[in-house]
N, C-alpha and C. Protein backbone atom coordinates (compact mmCIF):
# COMPACT_ATOMS: atom_id res chain seq x y z
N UNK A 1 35.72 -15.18 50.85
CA UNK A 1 35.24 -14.48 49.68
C UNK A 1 33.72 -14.54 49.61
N UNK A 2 33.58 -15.50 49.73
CA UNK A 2 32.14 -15.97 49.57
C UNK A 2 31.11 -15.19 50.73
N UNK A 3 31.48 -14.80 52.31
CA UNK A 3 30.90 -13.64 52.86
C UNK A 3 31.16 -12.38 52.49
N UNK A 4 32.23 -12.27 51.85
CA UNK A 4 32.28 -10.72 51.59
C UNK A 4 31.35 -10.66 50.45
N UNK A 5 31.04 -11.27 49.56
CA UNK A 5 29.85 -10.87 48.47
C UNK A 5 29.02 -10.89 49.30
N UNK A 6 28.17 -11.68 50.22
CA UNK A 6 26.86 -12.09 51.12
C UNK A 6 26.61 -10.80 51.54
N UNK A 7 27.59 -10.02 51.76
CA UNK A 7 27.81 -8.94 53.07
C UNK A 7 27.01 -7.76 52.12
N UNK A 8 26.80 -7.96 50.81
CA UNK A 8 26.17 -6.92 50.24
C UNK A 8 25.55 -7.13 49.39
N UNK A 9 24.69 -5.82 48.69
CA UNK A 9 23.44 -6.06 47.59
C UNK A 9 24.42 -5.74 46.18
N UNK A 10 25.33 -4.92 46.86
CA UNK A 10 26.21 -4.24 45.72
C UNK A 10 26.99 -5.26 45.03
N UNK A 11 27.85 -4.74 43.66
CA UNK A 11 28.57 -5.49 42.70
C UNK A 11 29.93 -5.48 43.68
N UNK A 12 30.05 -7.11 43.61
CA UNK A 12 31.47 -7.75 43.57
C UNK A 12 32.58 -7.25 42.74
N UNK A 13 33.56 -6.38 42.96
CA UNK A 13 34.68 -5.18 42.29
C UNK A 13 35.72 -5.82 42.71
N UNK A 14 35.81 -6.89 43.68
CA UNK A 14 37.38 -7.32 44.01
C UNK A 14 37.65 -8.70 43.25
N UNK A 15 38.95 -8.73 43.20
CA UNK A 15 39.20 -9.35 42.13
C UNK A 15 40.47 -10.45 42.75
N UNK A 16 40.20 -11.68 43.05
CA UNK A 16 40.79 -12.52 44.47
C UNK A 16 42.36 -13.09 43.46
N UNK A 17 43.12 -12.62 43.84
CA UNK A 17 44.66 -12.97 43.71
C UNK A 17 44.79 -13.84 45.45
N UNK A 18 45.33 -15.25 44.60
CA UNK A 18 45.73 -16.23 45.84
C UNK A 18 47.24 -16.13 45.96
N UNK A 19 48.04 -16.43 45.06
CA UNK A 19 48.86 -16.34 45.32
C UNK A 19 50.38 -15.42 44.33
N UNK A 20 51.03 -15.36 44.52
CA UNK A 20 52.16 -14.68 43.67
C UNK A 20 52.40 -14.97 42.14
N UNK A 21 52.32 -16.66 42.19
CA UNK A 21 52.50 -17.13 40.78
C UNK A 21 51.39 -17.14 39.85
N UNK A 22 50.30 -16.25 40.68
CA UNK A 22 48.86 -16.78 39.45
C UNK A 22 49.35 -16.06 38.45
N UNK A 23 48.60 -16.31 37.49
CA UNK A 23 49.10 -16.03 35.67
C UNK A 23 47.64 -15.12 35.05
N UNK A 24 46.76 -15.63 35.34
CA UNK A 24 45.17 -15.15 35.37
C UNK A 24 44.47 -14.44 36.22
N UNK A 25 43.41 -13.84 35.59
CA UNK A 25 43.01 -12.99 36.89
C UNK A 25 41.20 -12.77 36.51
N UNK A 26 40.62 -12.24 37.66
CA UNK A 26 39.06 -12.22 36.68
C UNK A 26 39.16 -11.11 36.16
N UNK A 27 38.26 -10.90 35.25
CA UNK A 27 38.21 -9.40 34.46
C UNK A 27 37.42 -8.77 35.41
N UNK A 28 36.15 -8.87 36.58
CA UNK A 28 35.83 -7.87 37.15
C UNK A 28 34.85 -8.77 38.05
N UNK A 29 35.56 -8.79 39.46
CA UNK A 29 34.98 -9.13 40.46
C UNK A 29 35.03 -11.25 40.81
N UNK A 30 35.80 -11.23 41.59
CA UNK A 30 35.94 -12.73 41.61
C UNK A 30 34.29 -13.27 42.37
N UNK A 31 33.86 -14.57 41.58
CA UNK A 31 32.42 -14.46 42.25
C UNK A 31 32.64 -16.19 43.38
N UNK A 32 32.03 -16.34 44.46
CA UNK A 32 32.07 -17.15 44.73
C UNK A 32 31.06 -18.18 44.23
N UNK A 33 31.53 -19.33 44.63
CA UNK A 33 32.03 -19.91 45.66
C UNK A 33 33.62 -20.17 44.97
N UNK A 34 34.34 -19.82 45.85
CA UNK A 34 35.95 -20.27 46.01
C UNK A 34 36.53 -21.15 46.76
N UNK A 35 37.26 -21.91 45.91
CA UNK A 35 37.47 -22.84 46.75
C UNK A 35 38.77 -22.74 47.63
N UNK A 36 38.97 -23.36 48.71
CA UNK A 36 39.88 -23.08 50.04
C UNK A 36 41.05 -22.98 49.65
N UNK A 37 42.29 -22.34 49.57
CA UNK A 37 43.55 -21.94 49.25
C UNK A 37 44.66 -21.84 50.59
N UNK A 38 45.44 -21.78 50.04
CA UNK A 38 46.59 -21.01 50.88
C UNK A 38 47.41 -19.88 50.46
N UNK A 39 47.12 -18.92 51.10
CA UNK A 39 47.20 -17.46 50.46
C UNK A 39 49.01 -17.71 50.49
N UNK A 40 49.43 -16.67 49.04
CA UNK A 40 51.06 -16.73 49.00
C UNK A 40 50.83 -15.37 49.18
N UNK A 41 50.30 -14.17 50.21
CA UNK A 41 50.67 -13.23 50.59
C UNK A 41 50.40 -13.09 51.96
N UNK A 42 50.52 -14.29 52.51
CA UNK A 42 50.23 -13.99 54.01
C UNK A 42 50.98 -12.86 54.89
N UNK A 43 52.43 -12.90 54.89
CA UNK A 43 53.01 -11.63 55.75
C UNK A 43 53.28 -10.60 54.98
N UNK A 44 52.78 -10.74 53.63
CA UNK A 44 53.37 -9.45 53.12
C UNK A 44 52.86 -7.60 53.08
N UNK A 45 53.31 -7.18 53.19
CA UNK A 45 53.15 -5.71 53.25
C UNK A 45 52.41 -5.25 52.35
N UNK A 46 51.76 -3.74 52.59
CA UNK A 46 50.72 -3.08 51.79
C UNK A 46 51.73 -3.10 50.44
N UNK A 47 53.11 -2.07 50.79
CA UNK A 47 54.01 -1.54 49.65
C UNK A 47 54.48 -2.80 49.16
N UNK A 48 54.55 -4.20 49.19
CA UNK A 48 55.08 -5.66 48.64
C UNK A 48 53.42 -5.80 47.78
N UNK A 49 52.74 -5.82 48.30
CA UNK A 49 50.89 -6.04 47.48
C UNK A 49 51.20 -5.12 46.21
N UNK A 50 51.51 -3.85 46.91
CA UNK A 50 51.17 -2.72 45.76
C UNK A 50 52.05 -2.90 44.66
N UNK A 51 53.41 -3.18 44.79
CA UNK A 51 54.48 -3.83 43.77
C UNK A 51 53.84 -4.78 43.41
N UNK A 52 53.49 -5.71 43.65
CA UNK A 52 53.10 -6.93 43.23
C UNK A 52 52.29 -6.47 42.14
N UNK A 53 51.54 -6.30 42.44
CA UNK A 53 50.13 -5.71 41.53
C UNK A 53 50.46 -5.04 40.22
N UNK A 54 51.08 -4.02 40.64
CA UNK A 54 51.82 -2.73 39.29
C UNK A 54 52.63 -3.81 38.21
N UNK A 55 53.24 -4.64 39.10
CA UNK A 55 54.00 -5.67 38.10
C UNK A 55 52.95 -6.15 37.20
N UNK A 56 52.00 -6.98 37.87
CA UNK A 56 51.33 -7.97 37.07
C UNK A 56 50.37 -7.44 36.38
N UNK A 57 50.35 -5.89 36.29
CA UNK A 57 49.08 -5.22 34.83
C UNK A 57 50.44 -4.75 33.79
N UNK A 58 51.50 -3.93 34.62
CA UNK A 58 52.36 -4.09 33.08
C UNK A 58 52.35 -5.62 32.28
N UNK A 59 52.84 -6.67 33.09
CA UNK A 59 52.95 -8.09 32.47
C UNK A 59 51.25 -8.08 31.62
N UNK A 60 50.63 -7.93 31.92
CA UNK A 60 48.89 -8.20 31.51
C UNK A 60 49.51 -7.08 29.80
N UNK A 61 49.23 -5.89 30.81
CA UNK A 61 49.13 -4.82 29.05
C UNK A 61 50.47 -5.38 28.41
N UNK A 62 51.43 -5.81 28.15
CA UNK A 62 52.68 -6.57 27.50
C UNK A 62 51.33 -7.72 26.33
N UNK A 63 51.36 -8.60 27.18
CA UNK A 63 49.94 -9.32 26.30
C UNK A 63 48.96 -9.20 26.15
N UNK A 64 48.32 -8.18 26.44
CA UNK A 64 46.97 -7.37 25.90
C UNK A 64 45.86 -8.46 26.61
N UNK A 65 46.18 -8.95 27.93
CA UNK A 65 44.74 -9.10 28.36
C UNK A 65 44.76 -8.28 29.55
N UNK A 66 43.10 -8.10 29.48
CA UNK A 66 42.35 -8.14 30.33
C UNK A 66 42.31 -8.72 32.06
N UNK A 67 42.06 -7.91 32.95
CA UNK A 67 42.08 -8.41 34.30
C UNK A 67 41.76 -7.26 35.34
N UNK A 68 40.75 -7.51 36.54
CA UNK A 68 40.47 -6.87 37.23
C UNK A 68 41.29 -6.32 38.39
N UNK A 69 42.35 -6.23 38.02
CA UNK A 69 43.65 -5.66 38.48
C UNK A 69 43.58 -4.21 38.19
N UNK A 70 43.67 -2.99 39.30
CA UNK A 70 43.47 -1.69 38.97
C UNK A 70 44.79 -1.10 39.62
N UNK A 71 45.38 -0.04 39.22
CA UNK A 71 46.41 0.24 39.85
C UNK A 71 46.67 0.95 41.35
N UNK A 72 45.46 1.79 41.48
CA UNK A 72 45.10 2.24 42.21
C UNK A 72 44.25 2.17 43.66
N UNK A 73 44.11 0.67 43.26
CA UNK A 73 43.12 -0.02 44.43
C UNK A 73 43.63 -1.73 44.58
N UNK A 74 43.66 -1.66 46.14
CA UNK A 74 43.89 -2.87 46.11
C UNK A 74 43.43 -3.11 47.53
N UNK A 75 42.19 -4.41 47.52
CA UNK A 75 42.00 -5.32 48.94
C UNK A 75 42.77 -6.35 49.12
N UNK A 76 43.00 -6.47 50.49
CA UNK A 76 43.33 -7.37 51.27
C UNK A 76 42.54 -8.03 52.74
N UNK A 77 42.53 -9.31 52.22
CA UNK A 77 41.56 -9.88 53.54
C UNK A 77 42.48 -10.67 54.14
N UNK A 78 42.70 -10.66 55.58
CA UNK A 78 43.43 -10.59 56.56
C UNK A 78 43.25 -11.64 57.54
N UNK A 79 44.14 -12.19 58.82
CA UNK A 79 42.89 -12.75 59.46
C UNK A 79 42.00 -12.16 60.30
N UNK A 80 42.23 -10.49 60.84
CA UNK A 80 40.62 -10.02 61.36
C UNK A 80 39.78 -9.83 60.47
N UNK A 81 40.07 -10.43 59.02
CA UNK A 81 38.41 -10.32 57.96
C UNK A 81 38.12 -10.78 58.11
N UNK A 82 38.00 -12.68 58.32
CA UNK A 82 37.19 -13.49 58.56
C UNK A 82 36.61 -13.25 60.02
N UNK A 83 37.68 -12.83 60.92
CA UNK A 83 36.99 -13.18 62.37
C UNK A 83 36.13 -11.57 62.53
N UNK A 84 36.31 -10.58 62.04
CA UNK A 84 35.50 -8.89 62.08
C UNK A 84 34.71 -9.37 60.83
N UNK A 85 34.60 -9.87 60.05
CA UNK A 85 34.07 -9.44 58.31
C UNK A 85 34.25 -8.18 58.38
N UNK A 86 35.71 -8.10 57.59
CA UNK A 86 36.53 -6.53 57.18
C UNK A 86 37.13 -6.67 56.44
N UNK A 87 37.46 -5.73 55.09
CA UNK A 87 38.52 -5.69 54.10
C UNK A 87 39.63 -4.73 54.44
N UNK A 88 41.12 -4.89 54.46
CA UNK A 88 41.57 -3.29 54.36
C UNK A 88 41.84 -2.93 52.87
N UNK A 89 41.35 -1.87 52.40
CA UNK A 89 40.91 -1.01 51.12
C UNK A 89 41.96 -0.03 51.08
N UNK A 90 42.74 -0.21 49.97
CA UNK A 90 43.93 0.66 49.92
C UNK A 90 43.45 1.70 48.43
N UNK A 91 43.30 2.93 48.61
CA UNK A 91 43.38 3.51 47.58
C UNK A 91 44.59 4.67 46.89
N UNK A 92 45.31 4.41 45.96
CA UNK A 92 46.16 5.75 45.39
C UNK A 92 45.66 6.51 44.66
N UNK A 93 46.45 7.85 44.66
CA UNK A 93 46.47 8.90 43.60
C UNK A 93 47.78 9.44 43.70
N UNK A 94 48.09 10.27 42.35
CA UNK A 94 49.51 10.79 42.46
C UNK A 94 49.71 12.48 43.60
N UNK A 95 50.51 12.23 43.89
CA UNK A 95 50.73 13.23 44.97
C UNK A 95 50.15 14.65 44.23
N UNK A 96 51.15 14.67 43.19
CA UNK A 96 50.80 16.16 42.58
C UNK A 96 49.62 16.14 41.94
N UNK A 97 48.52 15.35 41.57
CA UNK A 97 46.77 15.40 41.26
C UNK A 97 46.68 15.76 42.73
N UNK A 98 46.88 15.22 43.71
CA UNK A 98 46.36 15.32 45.11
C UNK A 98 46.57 17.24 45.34
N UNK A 99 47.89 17.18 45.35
CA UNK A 99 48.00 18.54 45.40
C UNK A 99 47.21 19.39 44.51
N UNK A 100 47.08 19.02 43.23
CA UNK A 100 46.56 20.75 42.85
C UNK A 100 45.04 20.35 42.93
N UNK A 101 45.08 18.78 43.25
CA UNK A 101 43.21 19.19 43.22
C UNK A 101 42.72 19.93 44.44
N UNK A 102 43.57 19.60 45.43
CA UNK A 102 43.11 20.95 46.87
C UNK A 102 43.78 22.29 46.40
N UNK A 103 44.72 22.67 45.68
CA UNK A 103 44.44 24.15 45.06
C UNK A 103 43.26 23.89 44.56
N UNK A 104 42.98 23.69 43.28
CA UNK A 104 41.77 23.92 42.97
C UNK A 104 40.64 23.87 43.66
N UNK A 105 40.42 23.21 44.54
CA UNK A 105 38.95 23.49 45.91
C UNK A 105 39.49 24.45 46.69
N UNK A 106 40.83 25.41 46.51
CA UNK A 106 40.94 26.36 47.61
C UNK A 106 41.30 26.08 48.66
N UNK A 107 42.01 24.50 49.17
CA UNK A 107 42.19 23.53 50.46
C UNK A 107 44.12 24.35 50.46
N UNK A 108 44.19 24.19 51.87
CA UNK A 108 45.72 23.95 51.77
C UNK A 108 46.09 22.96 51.97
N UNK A 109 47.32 22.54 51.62
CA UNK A 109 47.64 21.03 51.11
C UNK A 109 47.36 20.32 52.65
N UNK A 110 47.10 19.39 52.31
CA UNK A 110 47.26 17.87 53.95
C UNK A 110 46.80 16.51 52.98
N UNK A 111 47.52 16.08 54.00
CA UNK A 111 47.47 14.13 54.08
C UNK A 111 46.66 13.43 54.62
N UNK A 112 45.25 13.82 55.27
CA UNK A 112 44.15 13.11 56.14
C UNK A 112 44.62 12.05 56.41
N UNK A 113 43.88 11.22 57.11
CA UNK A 113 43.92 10.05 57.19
C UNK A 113 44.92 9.33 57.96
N UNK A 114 44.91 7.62 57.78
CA UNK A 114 46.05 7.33 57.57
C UNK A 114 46.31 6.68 55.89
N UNK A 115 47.75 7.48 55.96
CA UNK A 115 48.01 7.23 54.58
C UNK A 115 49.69 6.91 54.53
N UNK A 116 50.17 6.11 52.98
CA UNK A 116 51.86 6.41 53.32
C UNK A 116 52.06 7.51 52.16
N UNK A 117 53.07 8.11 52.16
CA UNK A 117 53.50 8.89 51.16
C UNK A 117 54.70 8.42 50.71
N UNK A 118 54.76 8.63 49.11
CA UNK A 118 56.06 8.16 48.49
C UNK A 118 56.37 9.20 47.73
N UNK A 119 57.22 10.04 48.45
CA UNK A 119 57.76 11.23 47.27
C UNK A 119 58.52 10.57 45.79
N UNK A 120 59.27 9.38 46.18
CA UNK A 120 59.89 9.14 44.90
C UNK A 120 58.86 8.43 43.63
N UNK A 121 58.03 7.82 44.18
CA UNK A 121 56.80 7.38 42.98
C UNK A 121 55.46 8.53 43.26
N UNK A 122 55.96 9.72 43.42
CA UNK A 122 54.38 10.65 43.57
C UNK A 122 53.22 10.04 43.86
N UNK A 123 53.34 9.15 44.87
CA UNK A 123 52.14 8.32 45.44
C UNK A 123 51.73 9.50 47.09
N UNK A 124 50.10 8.75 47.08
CA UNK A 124 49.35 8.85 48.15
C UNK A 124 48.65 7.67 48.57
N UNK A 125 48.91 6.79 49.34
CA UNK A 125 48.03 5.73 49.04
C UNK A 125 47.24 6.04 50.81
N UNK A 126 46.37 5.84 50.77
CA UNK A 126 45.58 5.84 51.67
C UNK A 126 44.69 4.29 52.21
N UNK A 127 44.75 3.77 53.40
CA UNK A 127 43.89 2.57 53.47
C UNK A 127 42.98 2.70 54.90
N UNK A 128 42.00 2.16 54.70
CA UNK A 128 40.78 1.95 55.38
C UNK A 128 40.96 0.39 55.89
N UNK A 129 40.27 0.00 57.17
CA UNK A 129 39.54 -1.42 57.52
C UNK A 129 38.41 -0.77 57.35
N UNK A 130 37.35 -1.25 56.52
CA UNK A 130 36.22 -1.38 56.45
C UNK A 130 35.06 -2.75 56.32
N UNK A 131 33.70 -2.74 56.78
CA UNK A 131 33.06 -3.79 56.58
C UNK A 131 33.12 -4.23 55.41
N UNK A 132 32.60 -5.61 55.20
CA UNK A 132 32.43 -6.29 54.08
C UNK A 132 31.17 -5.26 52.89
N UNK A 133 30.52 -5.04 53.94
CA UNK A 133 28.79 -4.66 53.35
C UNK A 133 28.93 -3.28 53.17
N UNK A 134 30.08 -2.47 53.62
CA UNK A 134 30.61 -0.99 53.62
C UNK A 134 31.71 -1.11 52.41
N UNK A 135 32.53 -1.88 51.65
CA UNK A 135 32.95 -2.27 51.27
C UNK A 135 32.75 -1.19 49.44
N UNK A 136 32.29 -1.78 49.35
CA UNK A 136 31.71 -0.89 47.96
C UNK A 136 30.99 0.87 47.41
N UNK A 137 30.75 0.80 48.95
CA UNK A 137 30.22 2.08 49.39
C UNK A 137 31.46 3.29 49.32
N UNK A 138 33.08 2.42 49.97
CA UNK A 138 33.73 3.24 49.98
C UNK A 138 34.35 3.54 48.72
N UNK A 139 34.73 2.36 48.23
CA UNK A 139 35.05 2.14 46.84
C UNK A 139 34.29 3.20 45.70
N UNK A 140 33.08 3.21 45.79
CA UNK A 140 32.61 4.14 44.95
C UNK A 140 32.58 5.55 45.37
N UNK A 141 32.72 5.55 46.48
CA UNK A 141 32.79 7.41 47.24
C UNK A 141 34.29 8.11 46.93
N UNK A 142 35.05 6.59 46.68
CA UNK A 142 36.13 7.72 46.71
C UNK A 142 37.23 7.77 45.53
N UNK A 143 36.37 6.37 44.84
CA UNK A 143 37.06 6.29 43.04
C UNK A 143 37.13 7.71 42.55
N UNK A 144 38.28 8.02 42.10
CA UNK A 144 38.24 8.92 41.20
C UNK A 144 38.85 10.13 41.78
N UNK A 145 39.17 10.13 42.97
CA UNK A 145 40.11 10.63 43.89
C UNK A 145 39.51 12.13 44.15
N UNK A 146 37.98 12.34 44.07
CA UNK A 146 37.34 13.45 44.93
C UNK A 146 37.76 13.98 46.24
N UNK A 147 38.13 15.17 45.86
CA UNK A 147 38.72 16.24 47.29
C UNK A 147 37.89 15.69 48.58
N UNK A 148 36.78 16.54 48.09
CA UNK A 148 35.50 16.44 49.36
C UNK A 148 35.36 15.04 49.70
N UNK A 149 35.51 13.57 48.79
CA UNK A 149 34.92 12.29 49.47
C UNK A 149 35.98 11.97 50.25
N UNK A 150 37.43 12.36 49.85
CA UNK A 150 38.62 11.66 50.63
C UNK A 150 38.34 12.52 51.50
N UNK A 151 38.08 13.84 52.05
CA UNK A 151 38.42 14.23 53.12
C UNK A 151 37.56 13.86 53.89
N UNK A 152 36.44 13.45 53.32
CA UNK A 152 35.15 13.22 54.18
C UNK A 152 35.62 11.57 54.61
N UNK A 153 36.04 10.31 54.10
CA UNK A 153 36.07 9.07 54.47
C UNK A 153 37.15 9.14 55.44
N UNK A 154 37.75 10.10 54.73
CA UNK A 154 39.51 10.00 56.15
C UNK A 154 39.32 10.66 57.56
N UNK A 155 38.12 11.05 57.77
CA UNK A 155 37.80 11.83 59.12
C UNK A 155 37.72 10.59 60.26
N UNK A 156 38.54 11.14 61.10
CA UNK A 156 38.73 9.94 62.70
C UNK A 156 37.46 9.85 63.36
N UNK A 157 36.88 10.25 63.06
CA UNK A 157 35.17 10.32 63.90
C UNK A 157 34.56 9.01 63.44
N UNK A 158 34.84 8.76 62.35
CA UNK A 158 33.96 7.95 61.15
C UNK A 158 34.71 5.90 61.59
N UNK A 159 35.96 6.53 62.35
CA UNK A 159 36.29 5.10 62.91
C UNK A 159 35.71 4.43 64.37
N UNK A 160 35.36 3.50 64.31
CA UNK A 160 35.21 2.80 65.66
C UNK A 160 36.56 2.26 66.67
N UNK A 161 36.70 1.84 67.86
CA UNK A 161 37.14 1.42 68.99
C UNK A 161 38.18 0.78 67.74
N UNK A 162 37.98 -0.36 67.25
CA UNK A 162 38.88 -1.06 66.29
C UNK A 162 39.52 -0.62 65.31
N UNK A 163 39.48 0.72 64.77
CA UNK A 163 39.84 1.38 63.45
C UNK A 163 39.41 1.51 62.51
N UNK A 164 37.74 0.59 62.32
CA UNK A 164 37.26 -0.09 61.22
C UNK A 164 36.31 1.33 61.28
N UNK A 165 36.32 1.67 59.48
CA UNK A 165 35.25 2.92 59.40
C UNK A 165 34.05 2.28 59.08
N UNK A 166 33.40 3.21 59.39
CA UNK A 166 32.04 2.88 59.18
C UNK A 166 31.07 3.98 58.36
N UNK A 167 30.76 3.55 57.42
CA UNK A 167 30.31 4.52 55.86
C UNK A 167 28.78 5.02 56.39
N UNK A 168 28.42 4.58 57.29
CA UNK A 168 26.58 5.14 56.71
C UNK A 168 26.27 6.52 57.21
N UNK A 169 27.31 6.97 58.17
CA UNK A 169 27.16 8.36 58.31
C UNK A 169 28.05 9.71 57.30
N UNK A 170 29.23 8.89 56.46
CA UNK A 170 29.71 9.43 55.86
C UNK A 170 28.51 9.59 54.08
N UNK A 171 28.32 8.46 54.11
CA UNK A 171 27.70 8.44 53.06
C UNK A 171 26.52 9.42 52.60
N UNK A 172 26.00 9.22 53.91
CA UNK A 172 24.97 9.97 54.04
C UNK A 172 25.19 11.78 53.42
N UNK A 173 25.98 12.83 54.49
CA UNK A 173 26.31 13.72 54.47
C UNK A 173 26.66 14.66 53.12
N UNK A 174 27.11 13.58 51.65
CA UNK A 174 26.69 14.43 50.35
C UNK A 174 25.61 15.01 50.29
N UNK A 175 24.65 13.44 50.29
CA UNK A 175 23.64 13.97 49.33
C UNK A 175 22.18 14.76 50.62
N UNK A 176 22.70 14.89 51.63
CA UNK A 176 21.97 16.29 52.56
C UNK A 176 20.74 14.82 53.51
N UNK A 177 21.18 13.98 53.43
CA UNK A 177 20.60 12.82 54.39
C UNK A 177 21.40 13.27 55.72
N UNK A 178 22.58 13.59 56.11
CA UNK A 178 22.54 13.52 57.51
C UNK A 178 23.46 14.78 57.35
N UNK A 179 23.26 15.62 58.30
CA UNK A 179 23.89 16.78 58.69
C UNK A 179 25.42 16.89 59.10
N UNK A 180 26.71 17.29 58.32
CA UNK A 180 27.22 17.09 58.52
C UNK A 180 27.97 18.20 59.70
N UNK A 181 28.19 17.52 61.44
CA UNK A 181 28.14 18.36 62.34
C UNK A 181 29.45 18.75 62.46
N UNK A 182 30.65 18.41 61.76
CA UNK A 182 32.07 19.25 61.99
C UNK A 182 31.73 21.45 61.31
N UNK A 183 30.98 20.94 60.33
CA UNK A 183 30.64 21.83 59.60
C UNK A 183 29.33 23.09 60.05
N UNK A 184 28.90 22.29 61.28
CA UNK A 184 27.88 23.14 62.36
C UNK A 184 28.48 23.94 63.06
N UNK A 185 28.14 25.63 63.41
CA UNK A 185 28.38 26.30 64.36
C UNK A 185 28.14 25.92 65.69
N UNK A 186 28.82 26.59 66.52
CA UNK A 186 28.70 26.62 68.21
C UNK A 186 26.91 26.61 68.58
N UNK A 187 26.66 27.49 67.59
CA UNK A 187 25.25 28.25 68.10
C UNK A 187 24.32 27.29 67.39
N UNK A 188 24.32 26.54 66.37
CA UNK A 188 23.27 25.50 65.64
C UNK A 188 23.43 24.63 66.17
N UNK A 189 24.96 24.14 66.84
CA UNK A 189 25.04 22.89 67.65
C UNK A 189 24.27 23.14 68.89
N UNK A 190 24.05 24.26 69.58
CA UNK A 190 23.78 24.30 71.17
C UNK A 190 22.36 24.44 70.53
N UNK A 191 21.51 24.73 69.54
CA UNK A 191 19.96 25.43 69.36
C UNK A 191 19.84 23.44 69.01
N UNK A 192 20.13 22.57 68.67
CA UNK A 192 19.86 21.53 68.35
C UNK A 192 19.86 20.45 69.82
N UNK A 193 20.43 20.72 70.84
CA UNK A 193 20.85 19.85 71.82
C UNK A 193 19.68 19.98 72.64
């Protein structure tokens, strides 16, 4: 925990669940130093995390607290996080927002990425390995379930040899810092080479 804050300038947004039975949670961003544990989700699955989770904010809103538990997002550090410094970053939205928000941009429907689909809970959940220090970057590019940022983070170009994406060229490409070249002609690509 304590490198994944190091790893950046940005705000600490994850919120460290050790094990199954915790009762508490931080309201926003667990800060280190933490002390050494034994994780009670070691083999468990993205879709076992994601249950897990949905459970424990109904249980939260039941007693009206507070906790940095989001429904829609959930990290997991692994053991290639410590040995890569990597989170995998799971984000949802409901299928049918997914769908009509690409009607509405004029997209025909697709699934980028890698993602799972759950027709019976109208889920999309989508997950990333990303750096520690990339970490927040993605988190904020793609809160809120923007057409253009998901299609832009879910592009296979944007992964390395390991799977792990890497944000500074994606990031870039909104706001007109780096050229985005899927979107270049034959003829601007060959006048540039």
């Amino acid at each position: 925990m304590a490198d994944f804050s190091a790893a950046s300038e940005d705000p600490n947004f994850v919120c460290l669940v050790c094990h199954p039975d915790q009762s508490s949670f931080d309201e926003w961003g667990t800060e280190p130093p933490v002390e050494d544990f034994i994780t009670g989700f070691r083999d468990a699955r993205h879709a076992q995390l994601r249950l897990y989770t949905n459970k424990q904010i109904a249980a939260l809103r039941q007693t009206g607290e507070d906790s940095g538990l989001e429904p829609e997002w959930i990290a997991k550090l692994d053991e290639r996080s410590q040995q890569v410094s990597t989170v995998v970053l799971q984000y949802c939205i409901r299928k049918s927002t997914w769908i009509q928000s690409l009607a509405d941009a004029e997209q025909e429907f697709q699934v980028p990425g890698r993602a799972d689909i759950s027709a019976a809970r109208d889920e999309i959940w989508w997950g990333w390995r990303v750096g520690f220090a990339d970490a927040f970057w993605l988190f904020n590019g793609v809160d809120g379930g923007d057409v253009d940022m998901i299609l832009l983070f879910t592009r296979p170009e944007f992964l390395d040899a390991e799977g792990v994406l890497h944000v500074d060229v994606p990031r870039g490409i909104p706001w007109g810092d780096i050229q985005d070249t899927s979107t270049v002609t034959g003829s601007e690509r060959a006048t540039r080479c």
